[in-house]
Protein backbone atom coordinates (compact mmCIF):
# COMPACT_ATOMS: atom_id res chain seq x y z
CA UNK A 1 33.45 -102.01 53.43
CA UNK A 2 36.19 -104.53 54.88
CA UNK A 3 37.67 -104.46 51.21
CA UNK A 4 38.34 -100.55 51.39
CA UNK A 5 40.31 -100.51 54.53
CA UNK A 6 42.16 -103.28 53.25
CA UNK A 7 43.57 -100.77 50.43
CA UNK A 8 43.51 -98.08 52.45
CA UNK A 9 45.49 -100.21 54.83
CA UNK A 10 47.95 -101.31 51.90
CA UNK A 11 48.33 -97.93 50.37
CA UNK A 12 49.66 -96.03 53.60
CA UNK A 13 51.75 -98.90 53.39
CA UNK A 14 51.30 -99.53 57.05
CA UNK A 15 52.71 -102.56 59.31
CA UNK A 16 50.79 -105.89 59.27
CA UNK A 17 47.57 -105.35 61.43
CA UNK A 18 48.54 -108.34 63.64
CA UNK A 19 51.47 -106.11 64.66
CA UNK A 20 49.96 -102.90 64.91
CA UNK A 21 47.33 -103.56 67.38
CA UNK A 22 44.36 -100.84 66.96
CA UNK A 23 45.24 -98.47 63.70
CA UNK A 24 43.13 -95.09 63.98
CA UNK A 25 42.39 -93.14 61.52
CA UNK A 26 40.47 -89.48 60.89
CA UNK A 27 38.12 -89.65 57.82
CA UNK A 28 36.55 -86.89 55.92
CA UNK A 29 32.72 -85.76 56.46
CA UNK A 30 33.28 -86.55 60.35
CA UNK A 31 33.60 -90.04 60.34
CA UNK A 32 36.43 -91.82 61.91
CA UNK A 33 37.73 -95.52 62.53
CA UNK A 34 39.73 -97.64 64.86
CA UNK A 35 40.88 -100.97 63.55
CA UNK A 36 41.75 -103.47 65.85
CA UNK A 37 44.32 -106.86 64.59
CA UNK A 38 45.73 -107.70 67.86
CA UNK A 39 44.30 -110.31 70.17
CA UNK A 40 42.64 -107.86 72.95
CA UNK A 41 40.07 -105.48 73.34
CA UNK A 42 40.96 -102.16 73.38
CA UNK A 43 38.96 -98.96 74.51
CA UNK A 44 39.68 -95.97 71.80
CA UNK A 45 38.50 -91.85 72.33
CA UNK A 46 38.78 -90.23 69.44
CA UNK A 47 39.20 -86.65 69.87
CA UNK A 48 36.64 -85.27 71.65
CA UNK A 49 34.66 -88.52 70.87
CA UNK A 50 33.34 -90.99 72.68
CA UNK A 51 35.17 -93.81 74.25
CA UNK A 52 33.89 -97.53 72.35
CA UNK A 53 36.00 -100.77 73.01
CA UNK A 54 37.06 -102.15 69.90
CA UNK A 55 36.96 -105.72 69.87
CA UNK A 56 40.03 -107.97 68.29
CA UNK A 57 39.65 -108.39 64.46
CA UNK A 58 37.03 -105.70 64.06
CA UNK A 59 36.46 -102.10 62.99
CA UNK A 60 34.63 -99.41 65.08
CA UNK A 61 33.15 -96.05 63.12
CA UNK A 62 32.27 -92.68 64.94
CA UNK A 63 30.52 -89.99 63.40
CA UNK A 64 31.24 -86.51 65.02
CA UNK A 65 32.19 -88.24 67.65
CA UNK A 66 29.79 -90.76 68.17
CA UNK A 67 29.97 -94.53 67.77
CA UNK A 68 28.28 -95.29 64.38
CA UNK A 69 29.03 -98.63 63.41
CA UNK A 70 31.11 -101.56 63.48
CA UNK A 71 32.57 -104.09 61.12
CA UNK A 72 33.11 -107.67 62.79
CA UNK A 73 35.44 -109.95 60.26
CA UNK A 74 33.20 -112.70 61.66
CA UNK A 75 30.23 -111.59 62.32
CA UNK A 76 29.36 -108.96 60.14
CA UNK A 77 28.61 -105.51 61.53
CA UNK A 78 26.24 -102.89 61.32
CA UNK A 79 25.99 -99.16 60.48
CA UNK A 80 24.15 -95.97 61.26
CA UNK A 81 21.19 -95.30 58.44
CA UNK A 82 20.56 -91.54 59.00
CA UNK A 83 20.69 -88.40 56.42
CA UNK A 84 24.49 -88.12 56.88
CA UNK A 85 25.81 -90.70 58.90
CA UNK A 86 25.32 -93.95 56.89
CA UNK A 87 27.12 -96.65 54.48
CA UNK A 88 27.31 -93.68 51.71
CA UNK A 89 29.26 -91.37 52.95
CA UNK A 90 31.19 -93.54 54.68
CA UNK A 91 32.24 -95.45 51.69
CA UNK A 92 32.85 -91.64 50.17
CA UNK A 93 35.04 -90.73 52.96
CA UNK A 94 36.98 -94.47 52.52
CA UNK A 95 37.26 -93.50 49.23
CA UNK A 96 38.31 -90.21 49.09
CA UNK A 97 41.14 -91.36 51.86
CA UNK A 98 42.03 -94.31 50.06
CA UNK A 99 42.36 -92.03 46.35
CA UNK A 100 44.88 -89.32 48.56
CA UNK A 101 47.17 -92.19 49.62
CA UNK A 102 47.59 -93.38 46.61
């Protein structure tokens, strides 16, 4: 998963993540991510979301609005398994992001 918003990351041609501090981003099919490559925790809302504190150096995934994963660069992560909300259609939604920035 880390892999894809590497690309993604690289094809918006966005700053370094070290510099950006959290990077949020809306994703098709509901989901959405904060990415977080500063040194500090920071609390994100998406849009009529629910608030989740995104640790330093990891990702944090809402679906419609509610916290559905996390990816930890050193720790792992994990990820909702249900009909729509799981590793799937995320990766779909990554995918289809990553294929419009490009």
């Amino acid at each position: 998963m880390f892999d894809l918003i590497i690309q993604l990351h690289e094809a918006l041609k966005l700053p370094p993540m070290n510099e950006m501090g959290v990077w949020e981003l809306a994703l098709s099919g509901g989901w959405y991510m904060a990415v977080n490559g500063g040194a500090e925790t920071v609390s994100v809302t998406p849009t009529g979301g629910a608030t989740s504190d995104v640790e330093r150096f990891c990702v944090v995934f809402w679906f419609n609005g509610w916290p559905a994963g996390v990816v930890d660069i050193a720790h792992g992560g994990f990820l909702a398994a249900g009909e729509a909300a799981n590793e799937q259609t995320l990766r779909a939604a990554l995918e289809q992001k990553l294929a419009e920035a490009t």
